[in-house]
N, C-alpha and C. Protein backbone atom coordinates (compact mmCIF):
# COMPACT_ATOMS: atom_id res chain seq x y z
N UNK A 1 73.08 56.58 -48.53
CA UNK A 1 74.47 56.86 -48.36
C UNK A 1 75.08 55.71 -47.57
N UNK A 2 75.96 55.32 -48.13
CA UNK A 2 76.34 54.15 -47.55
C UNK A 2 78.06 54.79 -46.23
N UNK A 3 78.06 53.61 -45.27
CA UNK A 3 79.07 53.65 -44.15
C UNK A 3 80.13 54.54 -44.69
N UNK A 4 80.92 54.32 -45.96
CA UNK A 4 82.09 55.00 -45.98
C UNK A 4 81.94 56.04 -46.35
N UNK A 5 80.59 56.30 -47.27
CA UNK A 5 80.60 57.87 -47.55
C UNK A 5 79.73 58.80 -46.56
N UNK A 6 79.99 57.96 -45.44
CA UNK A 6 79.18 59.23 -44.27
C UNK A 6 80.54 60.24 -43.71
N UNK A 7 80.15 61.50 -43.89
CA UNK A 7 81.15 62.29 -43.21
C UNK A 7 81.67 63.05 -41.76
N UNK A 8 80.30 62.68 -41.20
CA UNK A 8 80.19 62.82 -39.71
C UNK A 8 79.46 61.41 -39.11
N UNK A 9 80.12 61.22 -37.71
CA UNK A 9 79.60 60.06 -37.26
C UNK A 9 79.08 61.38 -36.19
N UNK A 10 77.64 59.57 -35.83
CA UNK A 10 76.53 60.39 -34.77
C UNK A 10 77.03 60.76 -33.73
N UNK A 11 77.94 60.28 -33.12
CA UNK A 11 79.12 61.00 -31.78
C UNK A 11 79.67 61.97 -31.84
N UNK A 12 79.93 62.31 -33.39
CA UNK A 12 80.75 63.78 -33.41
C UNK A 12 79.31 65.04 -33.55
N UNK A 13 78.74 64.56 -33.92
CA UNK A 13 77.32 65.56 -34.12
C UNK A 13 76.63 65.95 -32.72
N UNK A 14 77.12 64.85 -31.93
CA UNK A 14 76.37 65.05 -30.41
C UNK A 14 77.20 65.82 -29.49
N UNK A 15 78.66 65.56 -29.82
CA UNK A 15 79.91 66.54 -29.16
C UNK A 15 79.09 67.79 -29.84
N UNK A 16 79.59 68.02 -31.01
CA UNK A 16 79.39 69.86 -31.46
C UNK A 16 77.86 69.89 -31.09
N UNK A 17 77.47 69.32 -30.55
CA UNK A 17 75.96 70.21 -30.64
C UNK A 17 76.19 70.73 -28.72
N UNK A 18 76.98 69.61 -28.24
CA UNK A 18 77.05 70.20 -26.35
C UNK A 18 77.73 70.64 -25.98
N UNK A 19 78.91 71.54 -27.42
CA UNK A 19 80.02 72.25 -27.14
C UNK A 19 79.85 73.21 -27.54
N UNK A 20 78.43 73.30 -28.52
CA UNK A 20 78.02 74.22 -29.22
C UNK A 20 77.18 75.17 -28.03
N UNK A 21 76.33 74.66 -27.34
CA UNK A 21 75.37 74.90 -26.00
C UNK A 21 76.25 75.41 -25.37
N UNK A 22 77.14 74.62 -24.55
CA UNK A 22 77.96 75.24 -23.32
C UNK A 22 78.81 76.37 -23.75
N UNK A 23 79.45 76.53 -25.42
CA UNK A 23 79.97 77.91 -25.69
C UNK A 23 78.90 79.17 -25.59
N UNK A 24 78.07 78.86 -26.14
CA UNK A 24 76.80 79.86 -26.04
C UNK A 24 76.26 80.40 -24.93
N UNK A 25 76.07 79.41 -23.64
CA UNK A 25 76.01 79.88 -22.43
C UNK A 25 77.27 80.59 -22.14
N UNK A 26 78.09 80.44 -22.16
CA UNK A 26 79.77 80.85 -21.70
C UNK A 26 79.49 82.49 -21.83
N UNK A 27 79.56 82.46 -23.42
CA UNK A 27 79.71 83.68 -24.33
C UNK A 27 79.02 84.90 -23.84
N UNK A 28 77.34 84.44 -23.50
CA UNK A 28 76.17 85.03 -22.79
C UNK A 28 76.76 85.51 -21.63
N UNK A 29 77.05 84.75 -20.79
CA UNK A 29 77.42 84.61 -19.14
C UNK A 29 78.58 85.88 -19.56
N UNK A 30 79.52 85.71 -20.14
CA UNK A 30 80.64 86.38 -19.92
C UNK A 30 80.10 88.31 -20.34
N UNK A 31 79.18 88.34 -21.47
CA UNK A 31 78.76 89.22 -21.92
C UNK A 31 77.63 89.82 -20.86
N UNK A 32 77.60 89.36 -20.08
CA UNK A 32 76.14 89.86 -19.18
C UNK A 32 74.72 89.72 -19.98
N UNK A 33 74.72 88.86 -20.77
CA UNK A 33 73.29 88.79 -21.41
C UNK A 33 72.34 87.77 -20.18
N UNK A 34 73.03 87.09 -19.57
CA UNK A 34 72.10 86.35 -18.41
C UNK A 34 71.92 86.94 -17.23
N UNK A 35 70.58 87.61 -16.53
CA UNK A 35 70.69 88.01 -15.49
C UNK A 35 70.81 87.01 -14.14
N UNK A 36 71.16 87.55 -13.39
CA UNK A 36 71.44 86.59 -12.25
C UNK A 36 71.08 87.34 -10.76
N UNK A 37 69.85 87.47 -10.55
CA UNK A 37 69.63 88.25 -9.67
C UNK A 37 69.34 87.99 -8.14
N UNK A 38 70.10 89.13 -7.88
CA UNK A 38 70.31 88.61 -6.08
C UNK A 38 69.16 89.67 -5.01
N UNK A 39 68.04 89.93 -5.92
CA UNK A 39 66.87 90.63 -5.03
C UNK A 39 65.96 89.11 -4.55
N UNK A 40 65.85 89.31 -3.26
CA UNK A 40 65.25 87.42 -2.93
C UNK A 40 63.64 87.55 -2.81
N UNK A 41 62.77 89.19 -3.08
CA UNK A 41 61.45 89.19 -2.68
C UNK A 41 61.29 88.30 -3.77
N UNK A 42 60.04 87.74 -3.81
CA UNK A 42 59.10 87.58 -4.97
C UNK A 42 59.95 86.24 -5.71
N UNK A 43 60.96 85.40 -5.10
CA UNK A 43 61.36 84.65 -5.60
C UNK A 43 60.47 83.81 -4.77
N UNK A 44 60.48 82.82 -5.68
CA UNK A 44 59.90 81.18 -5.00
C UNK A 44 60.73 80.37 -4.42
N UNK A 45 59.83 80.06 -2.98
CA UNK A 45 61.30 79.38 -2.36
C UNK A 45 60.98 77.38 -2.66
N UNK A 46 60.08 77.57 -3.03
CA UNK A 46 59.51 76.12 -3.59
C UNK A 46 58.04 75.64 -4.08
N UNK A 47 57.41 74.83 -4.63
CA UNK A 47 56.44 74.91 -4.96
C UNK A 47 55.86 73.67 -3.84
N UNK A 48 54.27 73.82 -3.62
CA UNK A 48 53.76 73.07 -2.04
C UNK A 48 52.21 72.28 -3.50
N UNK A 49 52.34 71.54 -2.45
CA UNK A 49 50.87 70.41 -3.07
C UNK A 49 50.16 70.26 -1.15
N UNK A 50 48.95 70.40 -1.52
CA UNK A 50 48.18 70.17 -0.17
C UNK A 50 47.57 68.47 -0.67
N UNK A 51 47.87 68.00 0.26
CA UNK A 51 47.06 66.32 0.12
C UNK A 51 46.03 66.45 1.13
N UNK A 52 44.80 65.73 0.56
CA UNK A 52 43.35 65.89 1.38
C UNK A 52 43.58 64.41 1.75
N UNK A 53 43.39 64.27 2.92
CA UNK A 53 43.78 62.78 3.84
C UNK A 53 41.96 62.45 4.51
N UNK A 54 41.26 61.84 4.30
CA UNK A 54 40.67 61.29 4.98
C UNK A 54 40.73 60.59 6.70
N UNK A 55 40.17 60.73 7.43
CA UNK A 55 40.27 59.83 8.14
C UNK A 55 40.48 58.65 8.61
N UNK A 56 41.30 57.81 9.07
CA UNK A 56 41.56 56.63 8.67
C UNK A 56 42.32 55.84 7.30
N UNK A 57 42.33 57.02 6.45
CA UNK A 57 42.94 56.73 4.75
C UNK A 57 44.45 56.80 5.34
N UNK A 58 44.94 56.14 4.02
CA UNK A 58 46.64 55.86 4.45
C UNK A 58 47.13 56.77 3.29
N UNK A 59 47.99 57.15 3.23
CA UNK A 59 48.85 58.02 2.74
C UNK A 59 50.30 57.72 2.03
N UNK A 60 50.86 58.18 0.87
CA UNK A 60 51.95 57.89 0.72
C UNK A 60 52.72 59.50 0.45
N UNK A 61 54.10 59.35 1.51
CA UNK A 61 55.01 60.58 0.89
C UNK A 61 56.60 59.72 1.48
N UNK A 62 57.18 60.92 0.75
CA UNK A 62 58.55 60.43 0.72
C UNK A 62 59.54 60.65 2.05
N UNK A 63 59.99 59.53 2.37
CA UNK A 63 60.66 59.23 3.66
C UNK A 63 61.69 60.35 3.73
N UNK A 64 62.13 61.53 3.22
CA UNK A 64 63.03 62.19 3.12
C UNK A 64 62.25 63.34 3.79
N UNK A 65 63.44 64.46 4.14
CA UNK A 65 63.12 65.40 4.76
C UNK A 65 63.45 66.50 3.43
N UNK A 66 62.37 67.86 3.34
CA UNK A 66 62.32 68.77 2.29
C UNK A 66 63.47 69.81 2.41
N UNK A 67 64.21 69.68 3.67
CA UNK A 67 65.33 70.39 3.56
C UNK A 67 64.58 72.13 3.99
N UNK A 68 63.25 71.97 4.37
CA UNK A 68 62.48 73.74 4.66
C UNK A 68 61.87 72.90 5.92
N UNK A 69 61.56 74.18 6.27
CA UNK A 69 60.82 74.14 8.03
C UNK A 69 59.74 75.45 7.87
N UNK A 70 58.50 75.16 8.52
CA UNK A 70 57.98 76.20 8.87
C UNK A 70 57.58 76.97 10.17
N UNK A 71 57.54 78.00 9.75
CA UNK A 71 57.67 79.48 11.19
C UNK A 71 56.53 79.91 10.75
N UNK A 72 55.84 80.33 12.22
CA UNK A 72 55.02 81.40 12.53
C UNK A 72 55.10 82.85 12.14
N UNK A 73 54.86 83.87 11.42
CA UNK A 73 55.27 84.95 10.95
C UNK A 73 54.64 85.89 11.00
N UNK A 74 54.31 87.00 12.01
CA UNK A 74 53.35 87.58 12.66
C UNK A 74 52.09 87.02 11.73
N UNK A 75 51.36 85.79 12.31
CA UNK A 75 50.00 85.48 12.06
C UNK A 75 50.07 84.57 10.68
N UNK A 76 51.16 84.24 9.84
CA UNK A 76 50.53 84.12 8.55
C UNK A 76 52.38 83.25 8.55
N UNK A 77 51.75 81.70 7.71
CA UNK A 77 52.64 80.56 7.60
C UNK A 77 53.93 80.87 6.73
N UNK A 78 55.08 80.98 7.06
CA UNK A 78 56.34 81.36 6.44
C UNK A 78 57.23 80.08 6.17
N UNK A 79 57.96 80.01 5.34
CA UNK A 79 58.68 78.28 4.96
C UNK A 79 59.87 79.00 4.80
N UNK A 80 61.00 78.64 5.42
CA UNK A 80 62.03 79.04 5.58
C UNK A 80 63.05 77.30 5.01
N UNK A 81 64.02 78.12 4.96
CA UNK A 81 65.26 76.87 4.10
C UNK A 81 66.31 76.66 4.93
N UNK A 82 66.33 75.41 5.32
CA UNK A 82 67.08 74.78 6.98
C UNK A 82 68.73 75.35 6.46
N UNK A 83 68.99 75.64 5.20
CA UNK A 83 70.55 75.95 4.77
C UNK A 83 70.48 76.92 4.60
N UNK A 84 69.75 78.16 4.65
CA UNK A 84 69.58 79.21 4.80
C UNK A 84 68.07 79.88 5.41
N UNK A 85 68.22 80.31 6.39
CA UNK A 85 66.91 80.59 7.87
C UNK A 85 66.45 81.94 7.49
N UNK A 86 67.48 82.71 7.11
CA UNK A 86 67.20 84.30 6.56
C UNK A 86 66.26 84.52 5.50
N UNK A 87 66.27 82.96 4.30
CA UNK A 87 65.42 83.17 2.77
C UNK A 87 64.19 82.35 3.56
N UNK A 88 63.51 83.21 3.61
CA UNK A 88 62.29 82.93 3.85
C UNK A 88 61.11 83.33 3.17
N UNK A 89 60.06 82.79 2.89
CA UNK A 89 58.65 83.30 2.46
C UNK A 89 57.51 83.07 2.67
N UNK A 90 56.68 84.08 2.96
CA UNK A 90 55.27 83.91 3.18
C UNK A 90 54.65 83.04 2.36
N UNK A 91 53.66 81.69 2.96
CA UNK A 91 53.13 80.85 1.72
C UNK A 91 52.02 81.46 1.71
N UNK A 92 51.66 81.32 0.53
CA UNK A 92 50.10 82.60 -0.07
C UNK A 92 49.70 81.35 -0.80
N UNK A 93 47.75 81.63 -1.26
CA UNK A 93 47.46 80.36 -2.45
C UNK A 93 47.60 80.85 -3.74
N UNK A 94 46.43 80.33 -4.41
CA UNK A 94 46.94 80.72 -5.90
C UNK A 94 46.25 81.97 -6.22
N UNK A 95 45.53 83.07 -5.56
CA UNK A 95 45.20 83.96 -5.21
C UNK A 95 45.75 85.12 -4.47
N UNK A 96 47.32 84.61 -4.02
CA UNK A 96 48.35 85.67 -3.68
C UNK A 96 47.59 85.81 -2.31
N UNK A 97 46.98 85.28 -1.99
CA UNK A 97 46.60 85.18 -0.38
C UNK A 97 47.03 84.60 0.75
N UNK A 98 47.82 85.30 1.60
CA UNK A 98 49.00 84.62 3.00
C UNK A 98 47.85 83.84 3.52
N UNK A 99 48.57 82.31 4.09
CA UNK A 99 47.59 81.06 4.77
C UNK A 99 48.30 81.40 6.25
N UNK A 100 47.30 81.76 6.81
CA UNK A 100 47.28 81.65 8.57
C UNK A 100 47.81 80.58 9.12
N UNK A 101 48.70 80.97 10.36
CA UNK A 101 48.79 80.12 11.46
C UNK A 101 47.84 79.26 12.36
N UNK A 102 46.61 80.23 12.51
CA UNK A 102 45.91 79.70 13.25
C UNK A 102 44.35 79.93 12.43
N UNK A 103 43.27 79.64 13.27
CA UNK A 103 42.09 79.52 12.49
C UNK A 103 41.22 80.86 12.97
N UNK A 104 41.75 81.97 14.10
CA UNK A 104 41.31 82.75 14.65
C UNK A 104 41.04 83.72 13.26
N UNK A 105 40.80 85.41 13.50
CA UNK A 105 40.48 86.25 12.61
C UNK A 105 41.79 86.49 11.78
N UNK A 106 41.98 86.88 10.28
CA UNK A 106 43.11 87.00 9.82
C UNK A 106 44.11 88.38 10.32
N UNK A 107 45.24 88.21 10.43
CA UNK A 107 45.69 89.45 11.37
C UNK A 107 45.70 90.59 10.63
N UNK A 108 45.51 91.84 11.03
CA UNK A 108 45.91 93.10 10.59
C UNK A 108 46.89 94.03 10.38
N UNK A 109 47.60 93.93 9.15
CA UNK A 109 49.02 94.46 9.27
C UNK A 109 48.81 96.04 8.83
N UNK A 110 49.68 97.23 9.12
CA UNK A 110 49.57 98.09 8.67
C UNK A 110 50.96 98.51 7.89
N UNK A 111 51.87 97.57 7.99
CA UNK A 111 53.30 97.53 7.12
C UNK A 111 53.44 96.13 6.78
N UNK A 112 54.36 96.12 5.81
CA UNK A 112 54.79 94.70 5.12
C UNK A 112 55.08 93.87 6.09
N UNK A 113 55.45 92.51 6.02
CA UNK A 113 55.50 91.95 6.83
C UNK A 113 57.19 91.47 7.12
N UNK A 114 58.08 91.53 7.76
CA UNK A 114 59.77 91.81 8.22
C UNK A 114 60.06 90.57 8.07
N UNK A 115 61.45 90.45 8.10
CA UNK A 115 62.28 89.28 8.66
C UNK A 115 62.29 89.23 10.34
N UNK A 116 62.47 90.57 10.69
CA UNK A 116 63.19 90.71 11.89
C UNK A 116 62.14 91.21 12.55
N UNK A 117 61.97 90.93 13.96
CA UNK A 117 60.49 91.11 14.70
C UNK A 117 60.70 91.84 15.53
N UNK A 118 62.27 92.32 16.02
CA UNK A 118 63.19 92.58 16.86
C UNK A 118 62.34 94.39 16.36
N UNK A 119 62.18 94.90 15.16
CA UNK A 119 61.19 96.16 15.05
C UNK A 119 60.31 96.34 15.83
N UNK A 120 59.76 95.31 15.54
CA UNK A 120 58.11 95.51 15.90
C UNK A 120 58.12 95.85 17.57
N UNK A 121 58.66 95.04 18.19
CA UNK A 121 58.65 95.10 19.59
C UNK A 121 59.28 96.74 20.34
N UNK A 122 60.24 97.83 19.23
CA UNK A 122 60.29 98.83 19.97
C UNK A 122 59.43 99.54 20.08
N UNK A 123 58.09 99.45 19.48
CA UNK A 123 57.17 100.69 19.43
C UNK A 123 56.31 100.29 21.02
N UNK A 124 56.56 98.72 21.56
CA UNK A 124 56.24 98.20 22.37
C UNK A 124 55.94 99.00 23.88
């Protein structure tokens, strides 16, 4: 097929195909077909890589800060989000197992584990 008998140019095919997308999301969104959920358990607040460092070995990571901090959380390592302190989560491995603060015995909970510690202390 030669230049003049083409009836769409490749620019107009690339418009309708990202006007085609963003109507479709729209349409969805407006219809409630996308959930958007504001329960924060069991969400991921980021994904972690452990680097094994040798002694003396040099290391490379990125001069930037991750924008999370971590807290102590009765006994067991919590990563909280410096733009929001409240979304927090217990880091567990790939075994759904909470990683300790310290190296002592693992602690014993007999309820879930809180945001607010401000509980725990009235039974005090």
């Amino acid at each position: 097929m030669s230049q003049t008998e083409a009836r769409f140019t490749i620019r107009s095919l690339i418009v309708t195909a990202v006007v085609t997308l963003l109507a479709t999301v729209l349409v969805l969104e407006i219809n409630g077909k996308i959930d958007h959920s504001d329960n924060k358990d069991h969400v991921p607040v980021g994904e972690f890589e452990a680097i094994h460092i040798e002694p003396g070995e040099a290391f490379r990571m990125s001069p930037k800060s991750s924008e999370l901090h971590a807290v102590c959380e009765q006994g067991f390592l919590a990563i909280a989000a410096d733009a929001d302190p409240s979304f927090r989560g217990i880091l567990v491995d790939y075994k759904n197992r909470g990683v300790r603060c310290s190296r002592g015995p693992a602690p014993v909970h007999d309820r879930p584990v809180s945001d607010n510690s401000s509980h725990d202390r009235k039974s005090d």
